[in-house]
Protein backbone atom coordinates (compact mmCIF):
# COMPACT_ATOMS: atom_id res chain seq x y z
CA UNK A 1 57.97 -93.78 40.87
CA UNK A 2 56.79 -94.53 44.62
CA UNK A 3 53.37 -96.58 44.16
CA UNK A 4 52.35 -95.14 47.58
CA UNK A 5 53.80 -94.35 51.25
CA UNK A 6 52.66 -96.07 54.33
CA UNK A 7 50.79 -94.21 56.49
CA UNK A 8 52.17 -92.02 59.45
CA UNK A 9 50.57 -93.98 61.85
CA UNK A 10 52.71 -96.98 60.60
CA UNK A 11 55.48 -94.99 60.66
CA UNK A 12 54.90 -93.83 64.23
CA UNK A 13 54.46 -97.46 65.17
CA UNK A 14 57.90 -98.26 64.12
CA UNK A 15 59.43 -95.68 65.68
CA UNK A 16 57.82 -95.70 69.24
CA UNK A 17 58.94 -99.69 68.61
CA UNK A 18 62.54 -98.04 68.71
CA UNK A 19 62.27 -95.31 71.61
CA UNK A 20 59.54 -95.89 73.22
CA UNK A 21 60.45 -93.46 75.74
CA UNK A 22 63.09 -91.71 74.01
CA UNK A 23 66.80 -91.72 72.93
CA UNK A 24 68.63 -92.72 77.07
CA UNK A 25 72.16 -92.01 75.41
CA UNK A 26 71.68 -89.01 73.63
CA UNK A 27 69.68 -87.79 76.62
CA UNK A 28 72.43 -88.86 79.19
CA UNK A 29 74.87 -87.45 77.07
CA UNK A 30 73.33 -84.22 76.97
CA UNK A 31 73.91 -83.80 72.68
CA UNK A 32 70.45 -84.44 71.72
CA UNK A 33 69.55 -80.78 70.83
CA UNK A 34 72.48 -80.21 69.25
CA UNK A 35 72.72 -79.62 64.85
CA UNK A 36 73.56 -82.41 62.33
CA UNK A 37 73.39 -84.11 59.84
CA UNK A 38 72.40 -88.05 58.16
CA UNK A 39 73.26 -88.99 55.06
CA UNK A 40 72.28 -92.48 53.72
CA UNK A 41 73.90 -94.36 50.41
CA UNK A 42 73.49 -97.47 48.83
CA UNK A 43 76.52 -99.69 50.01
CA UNK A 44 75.97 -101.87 46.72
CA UNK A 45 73.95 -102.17 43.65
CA UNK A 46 70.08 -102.02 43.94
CA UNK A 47 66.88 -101.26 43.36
CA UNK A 48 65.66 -99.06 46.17
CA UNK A 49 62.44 -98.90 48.54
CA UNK A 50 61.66 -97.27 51.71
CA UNK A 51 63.18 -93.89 51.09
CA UNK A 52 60.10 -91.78 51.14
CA UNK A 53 59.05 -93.87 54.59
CA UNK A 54 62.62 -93.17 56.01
CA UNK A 55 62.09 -88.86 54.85
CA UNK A 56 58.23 -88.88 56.61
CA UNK A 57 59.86 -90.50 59.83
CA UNK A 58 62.53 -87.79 59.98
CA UNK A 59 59.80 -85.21 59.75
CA UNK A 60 57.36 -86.98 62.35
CA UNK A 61 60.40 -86.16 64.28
CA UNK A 62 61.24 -82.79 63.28
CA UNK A 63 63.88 -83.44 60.64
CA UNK A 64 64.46 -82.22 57.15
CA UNK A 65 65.42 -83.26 54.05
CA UNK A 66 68.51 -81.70 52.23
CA UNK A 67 68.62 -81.65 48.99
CA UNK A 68 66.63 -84.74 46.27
CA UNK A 69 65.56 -88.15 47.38
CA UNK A 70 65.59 -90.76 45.38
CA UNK A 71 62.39 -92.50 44.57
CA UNK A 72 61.34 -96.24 45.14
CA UNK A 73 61.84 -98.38 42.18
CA UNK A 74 65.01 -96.35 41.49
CA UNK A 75 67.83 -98.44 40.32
CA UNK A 76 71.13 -96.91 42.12
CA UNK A 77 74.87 -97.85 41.76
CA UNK A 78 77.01 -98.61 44.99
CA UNK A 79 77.80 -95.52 46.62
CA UNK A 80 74.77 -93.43 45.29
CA UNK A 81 73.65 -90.96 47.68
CA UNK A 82 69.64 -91.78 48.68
CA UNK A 83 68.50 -89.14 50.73
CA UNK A 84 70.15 -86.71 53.68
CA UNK A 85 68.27 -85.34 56.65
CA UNK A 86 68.60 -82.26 59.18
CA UNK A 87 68.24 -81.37 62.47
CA UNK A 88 68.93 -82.48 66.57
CA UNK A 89 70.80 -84.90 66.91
CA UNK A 90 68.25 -86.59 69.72
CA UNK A 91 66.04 -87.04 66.47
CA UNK A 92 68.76 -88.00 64.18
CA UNK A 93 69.68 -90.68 66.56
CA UNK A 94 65.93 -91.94 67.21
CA UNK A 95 65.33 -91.97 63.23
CA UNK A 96 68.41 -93.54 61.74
CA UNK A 97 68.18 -97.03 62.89
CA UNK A 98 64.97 -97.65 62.04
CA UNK A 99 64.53 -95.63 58.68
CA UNK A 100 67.85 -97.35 57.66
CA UNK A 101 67.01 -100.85 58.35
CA UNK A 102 63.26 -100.42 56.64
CA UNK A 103 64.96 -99.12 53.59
CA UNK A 104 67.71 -102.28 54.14
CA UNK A 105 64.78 -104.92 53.73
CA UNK A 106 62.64 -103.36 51.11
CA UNK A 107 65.19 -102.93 48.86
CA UNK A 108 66.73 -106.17 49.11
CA UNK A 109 62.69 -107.03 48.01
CA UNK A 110 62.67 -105.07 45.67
CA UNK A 111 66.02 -105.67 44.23
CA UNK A 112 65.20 -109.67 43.71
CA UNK A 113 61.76 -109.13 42.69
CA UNK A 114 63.23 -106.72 39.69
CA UNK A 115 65.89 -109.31 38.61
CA UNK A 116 63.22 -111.71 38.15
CA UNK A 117 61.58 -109.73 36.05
CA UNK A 118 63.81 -108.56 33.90
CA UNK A 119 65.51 -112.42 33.69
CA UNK A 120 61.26 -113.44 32.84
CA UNK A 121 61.08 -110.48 30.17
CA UNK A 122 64.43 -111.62 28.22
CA UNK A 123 62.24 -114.60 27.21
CA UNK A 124 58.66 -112.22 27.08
CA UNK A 125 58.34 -109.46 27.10
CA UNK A 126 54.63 -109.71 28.45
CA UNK A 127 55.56 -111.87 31.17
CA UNK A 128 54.17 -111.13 34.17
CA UNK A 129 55.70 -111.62 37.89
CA UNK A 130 53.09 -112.15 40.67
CA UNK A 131 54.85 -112.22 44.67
CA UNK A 132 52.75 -114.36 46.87
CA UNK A 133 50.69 -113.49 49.74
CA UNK A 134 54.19 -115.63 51.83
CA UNK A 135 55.27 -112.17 53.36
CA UNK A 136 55.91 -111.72 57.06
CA UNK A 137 52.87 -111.51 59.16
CA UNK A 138 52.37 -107.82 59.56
CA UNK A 139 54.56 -106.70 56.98
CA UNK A 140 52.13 -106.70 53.62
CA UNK A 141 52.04 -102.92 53.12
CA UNK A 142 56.11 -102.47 53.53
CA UNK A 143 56.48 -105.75 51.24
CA UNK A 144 54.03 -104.86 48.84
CA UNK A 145 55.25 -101.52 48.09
CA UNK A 146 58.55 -103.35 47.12
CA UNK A 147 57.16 -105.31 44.66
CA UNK A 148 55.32 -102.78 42.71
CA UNK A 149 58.18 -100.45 42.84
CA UNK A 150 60.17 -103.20 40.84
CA UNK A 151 57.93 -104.02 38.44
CA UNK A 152 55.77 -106.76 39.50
CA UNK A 153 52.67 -106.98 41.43
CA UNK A 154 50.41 -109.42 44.22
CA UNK A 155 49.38 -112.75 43.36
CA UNK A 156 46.78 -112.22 45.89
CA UNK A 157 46.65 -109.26 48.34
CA UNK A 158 44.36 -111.77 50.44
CA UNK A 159 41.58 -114.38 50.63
CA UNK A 160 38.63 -111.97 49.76
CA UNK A 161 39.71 -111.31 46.45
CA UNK A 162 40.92 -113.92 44.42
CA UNK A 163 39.58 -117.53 42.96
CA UNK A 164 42.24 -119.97 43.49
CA UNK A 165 41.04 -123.78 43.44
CA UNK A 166 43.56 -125.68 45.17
CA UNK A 167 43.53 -129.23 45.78
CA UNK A 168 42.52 -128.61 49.57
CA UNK A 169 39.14 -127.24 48.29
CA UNK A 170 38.39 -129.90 45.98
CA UNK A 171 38.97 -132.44 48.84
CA UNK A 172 35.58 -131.06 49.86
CA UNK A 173 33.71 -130.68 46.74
CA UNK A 174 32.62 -134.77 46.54
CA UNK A 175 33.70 -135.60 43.01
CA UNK A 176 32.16 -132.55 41.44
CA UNK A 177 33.27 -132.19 37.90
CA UNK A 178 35.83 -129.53 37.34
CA UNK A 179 33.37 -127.94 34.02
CA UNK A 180 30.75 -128.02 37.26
CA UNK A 181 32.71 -126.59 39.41
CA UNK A 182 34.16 -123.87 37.44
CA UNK A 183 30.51 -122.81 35.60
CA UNK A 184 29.20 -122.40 39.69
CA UNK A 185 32.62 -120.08 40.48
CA UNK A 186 31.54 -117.67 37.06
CA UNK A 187 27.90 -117.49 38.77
CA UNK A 188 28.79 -116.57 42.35
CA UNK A 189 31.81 -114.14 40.94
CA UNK A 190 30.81 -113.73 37.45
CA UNK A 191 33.51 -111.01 37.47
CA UNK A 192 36.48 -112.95 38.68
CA UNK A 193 38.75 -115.25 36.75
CA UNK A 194 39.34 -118.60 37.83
CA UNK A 195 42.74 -119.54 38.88
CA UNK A 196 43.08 -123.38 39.50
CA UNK A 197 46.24 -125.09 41.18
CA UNK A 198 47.34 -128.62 39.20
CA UNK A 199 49.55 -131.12 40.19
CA UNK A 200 50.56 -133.00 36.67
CA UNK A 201 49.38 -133.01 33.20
CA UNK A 202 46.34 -135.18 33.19
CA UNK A 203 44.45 -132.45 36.13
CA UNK A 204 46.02 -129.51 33.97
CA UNK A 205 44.33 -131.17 30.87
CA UNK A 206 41.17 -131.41 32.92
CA UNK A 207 41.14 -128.25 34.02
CA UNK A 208 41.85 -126.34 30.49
CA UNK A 209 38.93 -128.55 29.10
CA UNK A 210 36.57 -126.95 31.99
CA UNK A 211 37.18 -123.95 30.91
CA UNK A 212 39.65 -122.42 33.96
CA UNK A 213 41.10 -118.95 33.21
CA UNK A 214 44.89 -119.25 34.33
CA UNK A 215 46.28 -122.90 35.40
CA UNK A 216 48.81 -122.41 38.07
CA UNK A 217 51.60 -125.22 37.76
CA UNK A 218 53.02 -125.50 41.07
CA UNK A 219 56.79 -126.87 41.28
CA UNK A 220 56.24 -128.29 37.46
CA UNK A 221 59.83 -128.76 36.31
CA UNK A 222 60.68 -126.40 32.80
CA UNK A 223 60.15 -129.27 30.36
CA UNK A 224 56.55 -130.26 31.81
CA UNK A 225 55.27 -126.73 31.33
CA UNK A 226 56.62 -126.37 27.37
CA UNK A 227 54.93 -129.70 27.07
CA UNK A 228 51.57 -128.49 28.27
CA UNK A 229 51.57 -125.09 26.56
CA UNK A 230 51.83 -127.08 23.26
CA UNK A 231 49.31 -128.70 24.41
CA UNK A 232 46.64 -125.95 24.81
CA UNK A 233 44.77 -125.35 21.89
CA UNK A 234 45.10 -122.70 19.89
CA UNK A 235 42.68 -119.83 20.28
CA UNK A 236 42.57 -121.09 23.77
CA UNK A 237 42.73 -117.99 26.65
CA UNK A 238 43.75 -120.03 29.22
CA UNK A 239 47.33 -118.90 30.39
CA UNK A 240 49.41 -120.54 32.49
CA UNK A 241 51.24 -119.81 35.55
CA UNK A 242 54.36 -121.51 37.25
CA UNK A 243 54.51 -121.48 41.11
CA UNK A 244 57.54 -122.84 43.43
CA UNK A 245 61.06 -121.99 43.92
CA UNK A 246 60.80 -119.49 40.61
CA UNK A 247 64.22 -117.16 41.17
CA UNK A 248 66.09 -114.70 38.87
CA UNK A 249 68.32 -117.83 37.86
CA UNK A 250 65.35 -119.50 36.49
CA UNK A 251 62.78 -116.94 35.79
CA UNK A 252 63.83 -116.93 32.10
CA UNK A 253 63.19 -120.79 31.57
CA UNK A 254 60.17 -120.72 32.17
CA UNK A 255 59.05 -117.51 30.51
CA UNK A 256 60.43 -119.18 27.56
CA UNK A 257 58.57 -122.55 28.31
CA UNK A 258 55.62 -121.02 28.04
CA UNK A 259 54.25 -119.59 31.37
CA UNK A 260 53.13 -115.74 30.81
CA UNK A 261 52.79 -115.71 34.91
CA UNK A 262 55.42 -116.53 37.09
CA UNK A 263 54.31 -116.73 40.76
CA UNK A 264 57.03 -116.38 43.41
CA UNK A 265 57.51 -115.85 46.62
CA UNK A 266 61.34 -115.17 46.73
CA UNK A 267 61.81 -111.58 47.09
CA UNK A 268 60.24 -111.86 50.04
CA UNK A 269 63.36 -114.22 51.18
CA UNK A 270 66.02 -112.11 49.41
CA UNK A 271 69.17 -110.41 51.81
CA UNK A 272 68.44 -106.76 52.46
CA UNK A 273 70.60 -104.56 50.87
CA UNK A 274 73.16 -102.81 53.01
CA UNK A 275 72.41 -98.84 53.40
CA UNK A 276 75.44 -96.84 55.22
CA UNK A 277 74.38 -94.42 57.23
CA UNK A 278 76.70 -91.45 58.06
CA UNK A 279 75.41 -88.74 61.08
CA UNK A 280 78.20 -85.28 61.19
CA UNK A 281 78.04 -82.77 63.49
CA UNK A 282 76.88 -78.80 62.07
């Protein structure tokens, strides 16, 4: 299921982007009022995105859809048929590039993000995938969409809602003990948990003794993290979370070693996922 659609004025963005003054060649060729058809299909495996984005732009433009779409988050088989549209050709022509390549990179999102988290589950079941705030300026709503429709969710949707300590901040806090630090976070945001970034085992140690909510463990190779988590005591809640160059072909390790969070920002670097796009004449 879709988590949401970005809005038409988005949409409209993206397309004036495209024709900003309309269609030259279908003008100059004098075809652009004339019936057809598009019909996109996956070209390979994948988990798809984008297809209820590329529907509302054929409609801003007077199109129609034929027939089922197939939802974000839907797995699909090469050659599956995602969605067709109707009507001029002039708005066929202005929609298909766009809608197509939208749909191209949000399912290649989508379709890494789920393989990482159905490599992390193999190992838990409860793991959790978090993608990064690392996507292309501009591009958060479109990216984030991906990521929910596989499966995972934001690390951090932004600065103004999240506590993560990282070593930069502590830089400024003059020595202050982490219990010190982390007992002033709970009063200013009594309602947030407290996410701290560590660099080795002695600052992880530290940090679970002052009482941080999730330790995030960033680049810490497989073996380091099983280490700490038999090192947390039991009863403990703190969970821990392992950041840096986490991909499907790892994902599982660490899920097994011990990290119930796995913070990533690949998807967001994945290949799109090749749509073909065929346009017939009524």
């Amino acid at each position: 299921m879709s988590p949401y659609r970005l809005a038409d004025p988005e949409l409209e963005a993206l397309l004036r982007d495209d024709a900003p003054c309309g269609d030259a060649t279908t003008f100059a060729l004098g075809i652009a009022g004339r019936p057809g058809r598009m019909v996109f299909r996956a070209r390979s495996d994948m988990v798809l995105c984008g297809s209820e984005e590329a529907v509302r732009m054929g409609e801003l433009r007077g199109l129609t859809a034929l027939g089922p779409v197939r939802a974000s988050g839907e797995r699909l088989a090469a050659g599956a048929e995602i969605l067709t549209l109707a009507g001029p050709a002039g708005a066929l022509h202005q929609v298909w590039k766009t809608a197509q390549t939208l749909v191209e990179y949000l399912s290649g999102i989508a379709s890494c993000a789920a393989d990482i988290v159905a490599a992390a589950r193999r190992a838990d079941p409860d793991a959790g995938i978090a993608c990064t705030r690392k996507n292309f300026p501009g591009t958060k709503a479109a990216a984030l969409k991906a990521v929910l429709s596989a499966g995972a969710s934001p690390h951090r949707l932004g600065l103004s809602e999240t506590l993560l300590v990282f070593a930069e901040h502590r830089a400024f806090l003059a020595g202050e003990a982490p219990a010190a630090t982390v007992a002033r976070l709970r009063r200013r945001w009594p309602e947030r948990p407290v996410v701290v970034e560590v660099g080795d085992e002695a600052e992880a140690l530290d940090w679970l003794a002052a009482g941080a909510d999730v330790l995030q463990l960033e680049k810490w190779p497989v073996d380091a993290v099983d280490r700490l988590r038999r090192a947390i005591p039991a009863g403990s809640r703190t969970r821990l979370a392992a950041a840096g160059g986490i991909h499907p072909a790892n994902a599982e390790s660490y899920a097994r070693a011990g990290a119930g969070i796995l913070v990533t920002s690949a998807p967001y670097f994945a290949p799109p996922r090749d749509v073909a796009v065929s346009l017939t004449s009524d």
